[in-house]
Protein backbone atom coordinates (compact mmCIF):
# COMPACT_ATOMS: atom_id res chain seq x y z
CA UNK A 1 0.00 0.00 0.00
CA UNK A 2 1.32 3.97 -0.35
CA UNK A 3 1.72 5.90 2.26
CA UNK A 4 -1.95 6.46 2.84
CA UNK A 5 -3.48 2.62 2.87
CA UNK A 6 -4.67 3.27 -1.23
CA UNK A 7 -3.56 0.98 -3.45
CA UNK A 8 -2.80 2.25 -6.64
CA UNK A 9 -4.50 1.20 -10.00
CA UNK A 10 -2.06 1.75 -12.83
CA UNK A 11 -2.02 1.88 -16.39
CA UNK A 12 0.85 0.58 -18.70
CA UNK A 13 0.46 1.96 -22.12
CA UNK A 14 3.40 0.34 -24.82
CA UNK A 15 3.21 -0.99 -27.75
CA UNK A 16 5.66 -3.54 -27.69
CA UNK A 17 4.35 -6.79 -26.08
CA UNK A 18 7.40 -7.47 -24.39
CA UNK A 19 7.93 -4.39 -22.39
CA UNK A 20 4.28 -4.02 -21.62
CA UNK A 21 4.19 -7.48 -20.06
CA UNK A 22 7.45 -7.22 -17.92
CA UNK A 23 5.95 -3.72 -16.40
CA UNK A 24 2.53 -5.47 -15.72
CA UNK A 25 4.35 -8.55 -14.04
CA UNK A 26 6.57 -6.12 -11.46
CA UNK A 27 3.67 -3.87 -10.98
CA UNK A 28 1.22 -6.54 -10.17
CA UNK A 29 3.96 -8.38 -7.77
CA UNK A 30 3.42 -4.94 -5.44
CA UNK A 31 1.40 -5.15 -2.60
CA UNK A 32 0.64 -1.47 -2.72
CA UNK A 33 -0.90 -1.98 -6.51
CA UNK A 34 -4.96 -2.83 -6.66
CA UNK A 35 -4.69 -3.16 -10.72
CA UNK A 36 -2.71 -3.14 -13.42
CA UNK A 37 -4.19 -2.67 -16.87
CA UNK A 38 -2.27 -2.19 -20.28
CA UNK A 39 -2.80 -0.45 -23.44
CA UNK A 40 -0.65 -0.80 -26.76
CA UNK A 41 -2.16 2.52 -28.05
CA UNK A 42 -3.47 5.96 -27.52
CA UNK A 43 -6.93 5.50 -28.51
CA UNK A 44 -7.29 2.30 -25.90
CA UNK A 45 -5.52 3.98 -22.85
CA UNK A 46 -7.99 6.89 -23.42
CA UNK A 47 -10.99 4.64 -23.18
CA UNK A 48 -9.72 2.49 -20.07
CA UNK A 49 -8.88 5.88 -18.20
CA UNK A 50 -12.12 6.66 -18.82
CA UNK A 51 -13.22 4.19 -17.44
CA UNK A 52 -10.62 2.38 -15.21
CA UNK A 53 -9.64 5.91 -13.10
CA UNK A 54 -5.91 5.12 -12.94
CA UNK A 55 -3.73 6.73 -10.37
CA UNK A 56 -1.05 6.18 -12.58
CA UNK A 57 -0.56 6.02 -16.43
CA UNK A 58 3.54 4.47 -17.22
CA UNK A 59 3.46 5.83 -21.02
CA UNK A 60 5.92 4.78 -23.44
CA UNK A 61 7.49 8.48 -24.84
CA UNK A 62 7.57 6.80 -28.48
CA UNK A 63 3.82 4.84 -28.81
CA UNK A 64 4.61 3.77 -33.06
CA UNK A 65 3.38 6.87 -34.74
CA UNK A 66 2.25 8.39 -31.85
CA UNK A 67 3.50 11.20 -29.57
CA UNK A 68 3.78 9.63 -25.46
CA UNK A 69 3.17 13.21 -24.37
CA UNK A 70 0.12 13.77 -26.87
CA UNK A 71 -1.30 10.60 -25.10
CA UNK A 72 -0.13 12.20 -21.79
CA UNK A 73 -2.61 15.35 -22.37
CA UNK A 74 -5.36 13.27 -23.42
CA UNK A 75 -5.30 11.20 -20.43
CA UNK A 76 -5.05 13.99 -18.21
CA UNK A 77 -8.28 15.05 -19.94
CA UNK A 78 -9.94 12.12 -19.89
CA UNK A 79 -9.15 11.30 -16.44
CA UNK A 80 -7.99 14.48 -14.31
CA UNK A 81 -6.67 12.59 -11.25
CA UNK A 82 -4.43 10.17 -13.36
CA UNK A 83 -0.65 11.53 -13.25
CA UNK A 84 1.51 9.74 -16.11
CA UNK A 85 5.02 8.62 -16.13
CA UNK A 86 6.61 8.99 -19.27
CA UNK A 87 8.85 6.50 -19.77
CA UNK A 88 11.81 5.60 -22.98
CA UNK A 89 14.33 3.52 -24.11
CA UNK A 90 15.50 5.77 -26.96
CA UNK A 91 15.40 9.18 -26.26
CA UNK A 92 14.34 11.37 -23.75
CA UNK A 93 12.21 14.59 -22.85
CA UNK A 94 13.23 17.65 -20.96
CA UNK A 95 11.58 17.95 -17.44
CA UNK A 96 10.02 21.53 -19.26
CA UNK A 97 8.24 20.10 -22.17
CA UNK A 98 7.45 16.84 -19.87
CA UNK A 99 5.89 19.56 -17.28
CA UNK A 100 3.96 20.73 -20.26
CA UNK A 101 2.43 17.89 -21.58
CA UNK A 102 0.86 17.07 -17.95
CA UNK A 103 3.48 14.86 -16.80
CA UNK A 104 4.78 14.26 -13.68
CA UNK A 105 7.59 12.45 -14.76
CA UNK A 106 10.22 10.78 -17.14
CA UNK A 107 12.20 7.87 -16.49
CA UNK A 108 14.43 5.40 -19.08
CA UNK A 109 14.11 2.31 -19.64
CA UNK A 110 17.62 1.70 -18.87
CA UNK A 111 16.75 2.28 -14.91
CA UNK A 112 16.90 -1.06 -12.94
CA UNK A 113 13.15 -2.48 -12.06
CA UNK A 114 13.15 -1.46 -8.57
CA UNK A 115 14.17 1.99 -9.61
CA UNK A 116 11.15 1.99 -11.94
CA UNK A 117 8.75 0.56 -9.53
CA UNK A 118 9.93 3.16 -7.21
CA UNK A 119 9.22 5.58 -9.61
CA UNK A 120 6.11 4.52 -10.05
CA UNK A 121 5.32 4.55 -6.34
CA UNK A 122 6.60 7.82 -5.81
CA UNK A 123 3.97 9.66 -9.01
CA UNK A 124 1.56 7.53 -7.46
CA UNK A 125 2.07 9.67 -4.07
CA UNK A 126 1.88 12.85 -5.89
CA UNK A 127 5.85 13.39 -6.26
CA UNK A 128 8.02 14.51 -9.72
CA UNK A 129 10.32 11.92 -10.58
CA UNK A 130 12.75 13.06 -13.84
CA UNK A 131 15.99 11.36 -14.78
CA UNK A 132 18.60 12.98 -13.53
CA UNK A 133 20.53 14.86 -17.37
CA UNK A 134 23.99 14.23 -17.79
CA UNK A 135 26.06 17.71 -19.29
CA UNK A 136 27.85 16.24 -21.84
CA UNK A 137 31.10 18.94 -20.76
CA UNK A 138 30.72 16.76 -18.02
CA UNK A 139 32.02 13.13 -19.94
CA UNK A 140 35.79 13.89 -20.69
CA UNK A 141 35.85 13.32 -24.18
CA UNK A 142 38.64 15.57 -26.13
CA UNK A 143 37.82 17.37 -29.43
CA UNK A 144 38.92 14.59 -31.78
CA UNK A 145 37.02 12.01 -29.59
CA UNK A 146 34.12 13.70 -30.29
CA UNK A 147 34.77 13.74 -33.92
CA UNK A 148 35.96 9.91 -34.16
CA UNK A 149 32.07 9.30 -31.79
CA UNK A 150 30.24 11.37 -34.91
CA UNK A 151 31.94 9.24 -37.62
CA UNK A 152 30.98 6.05 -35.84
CA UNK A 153 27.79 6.91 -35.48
CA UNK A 154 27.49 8.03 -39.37
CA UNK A 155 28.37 4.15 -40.01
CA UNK A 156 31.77 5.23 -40.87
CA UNK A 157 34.65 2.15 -40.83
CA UNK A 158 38.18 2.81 -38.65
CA UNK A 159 39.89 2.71 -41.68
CA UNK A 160 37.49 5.50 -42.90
CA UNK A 161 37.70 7.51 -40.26
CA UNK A 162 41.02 7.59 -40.58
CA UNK A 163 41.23 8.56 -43.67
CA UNK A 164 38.92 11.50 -43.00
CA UNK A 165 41.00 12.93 -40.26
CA UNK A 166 44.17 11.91 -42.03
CA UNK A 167 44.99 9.82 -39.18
CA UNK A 168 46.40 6.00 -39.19
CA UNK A 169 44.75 3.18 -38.18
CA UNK A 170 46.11 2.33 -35.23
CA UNK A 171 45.82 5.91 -34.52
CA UNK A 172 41.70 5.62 -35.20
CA UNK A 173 42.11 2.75 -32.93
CA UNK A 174 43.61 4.20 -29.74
CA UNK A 175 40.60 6.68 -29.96
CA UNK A 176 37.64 4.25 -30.20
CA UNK A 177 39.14 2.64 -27.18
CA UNK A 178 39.59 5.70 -25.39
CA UNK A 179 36.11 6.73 -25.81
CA UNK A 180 34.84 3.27 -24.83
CA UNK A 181 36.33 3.52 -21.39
CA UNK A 182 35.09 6.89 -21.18
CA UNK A 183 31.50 6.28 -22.18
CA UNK A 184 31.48 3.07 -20.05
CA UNK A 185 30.49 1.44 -22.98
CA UNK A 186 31.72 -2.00 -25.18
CA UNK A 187 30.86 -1.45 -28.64
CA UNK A 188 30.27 0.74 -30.95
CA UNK A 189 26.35 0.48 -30.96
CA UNK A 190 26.74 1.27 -27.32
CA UNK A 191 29.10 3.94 -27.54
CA UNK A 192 26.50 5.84 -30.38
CA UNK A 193 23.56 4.98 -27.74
CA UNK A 194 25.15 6.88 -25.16
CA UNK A 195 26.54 9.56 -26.79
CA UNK A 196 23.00 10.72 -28.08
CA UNK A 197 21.49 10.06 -24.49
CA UNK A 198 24.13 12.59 -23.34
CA UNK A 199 23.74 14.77 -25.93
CA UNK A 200 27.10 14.37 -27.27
CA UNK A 201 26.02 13.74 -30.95
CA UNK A 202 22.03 14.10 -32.32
């Protein structure tokens, strides 16, 4: 139960199967939630809020076609008392233009469960919960790592890049490995992921 003996009824609202199941199965495994329903698109959350009340609508940012935080207004119109969690696994909102869509938070998908849950919990109480945004002055990267991270994530080969930056090889090399231990990252895939989150490249 919250903090006041309710238990919460909550809405997941994803349209991929997968995700939407795993958030129903940790949701409904908390003794403090009374339901947990799920939608896969805007049109269907609308009608359960209707008719469901939810305390709390987890809405994927990225819904197919559709806009998470264009959901997020017409839930809050369709049911005033629901507060929505935006929530993403590739790309992200500012606290502002979540704010502005009626949301009273955004969280990644990259957050452990419990951290979700918690989140969850904490919307559910009538709290703001936003990921916390990394400054990307803040991730040591020089000015050439920066530029070898942009011509990875264009697709561009080592021996490419250097032959764009009139580098060798085993020059280009040093640097990808550089900016994997910076980024805390493996790959390149990764590194590209987490540059974007951090706003290093677009």
């Amino acid at each position: 139960m919250n903090d006041n003996g309710l238990r919460l009824r909550v809405l997941v609202v994803d349209d991929h199967d997968v995700v939407q199941w795993g958030f129903r199965v940790l949701l409904e495994r908390q003794p403090w939630v009374e339901l947990c329903l799920a939608a896969t698109n805007g049109a269907d959350a609308l009608e359960l809020a209707g008719r469901a009340k939810p305390h709390v609508a987890l809405v994927d940012l990225f819904l197919g076609r559709e806009s998470g935080a264009e959901v997020c207004d017409g839930l809050r119109a369709a049911s005033p008392q629901t507060k929505v969690l935006l929530v993403s696994g590739a790309g992200s909102i500012s606290p502002a233009a979540a704010k502005a869509a009626g949301a009273s938070g955004f969280v990644s998908k990259d957050w452990g469960a419990p951290d979700v849950v918690k989140a969850v919990r904490m919307v559910g109480l009538g709290m703001d919960v936003f990921s916390p945004t990394e400054d990307p002055g803040q991730v040591p990267l020089s000015a050439r790592e920066r530029e070898v991270v942009g011509l990875i994530a264009s697709g561009a080969t080592n021996r490419e890049i250097a032959e764009r930056l009139f580098l060798s090889p085993h020059t280009v090399k040093e640097y990808t490995s550089s900016v994997y231990r910076k980024l805390g990252v493996r790959n390149r895939a990764e590194a590209v992921k987490r540059a974007q989150r951090i706003g290093l490249i677009t």
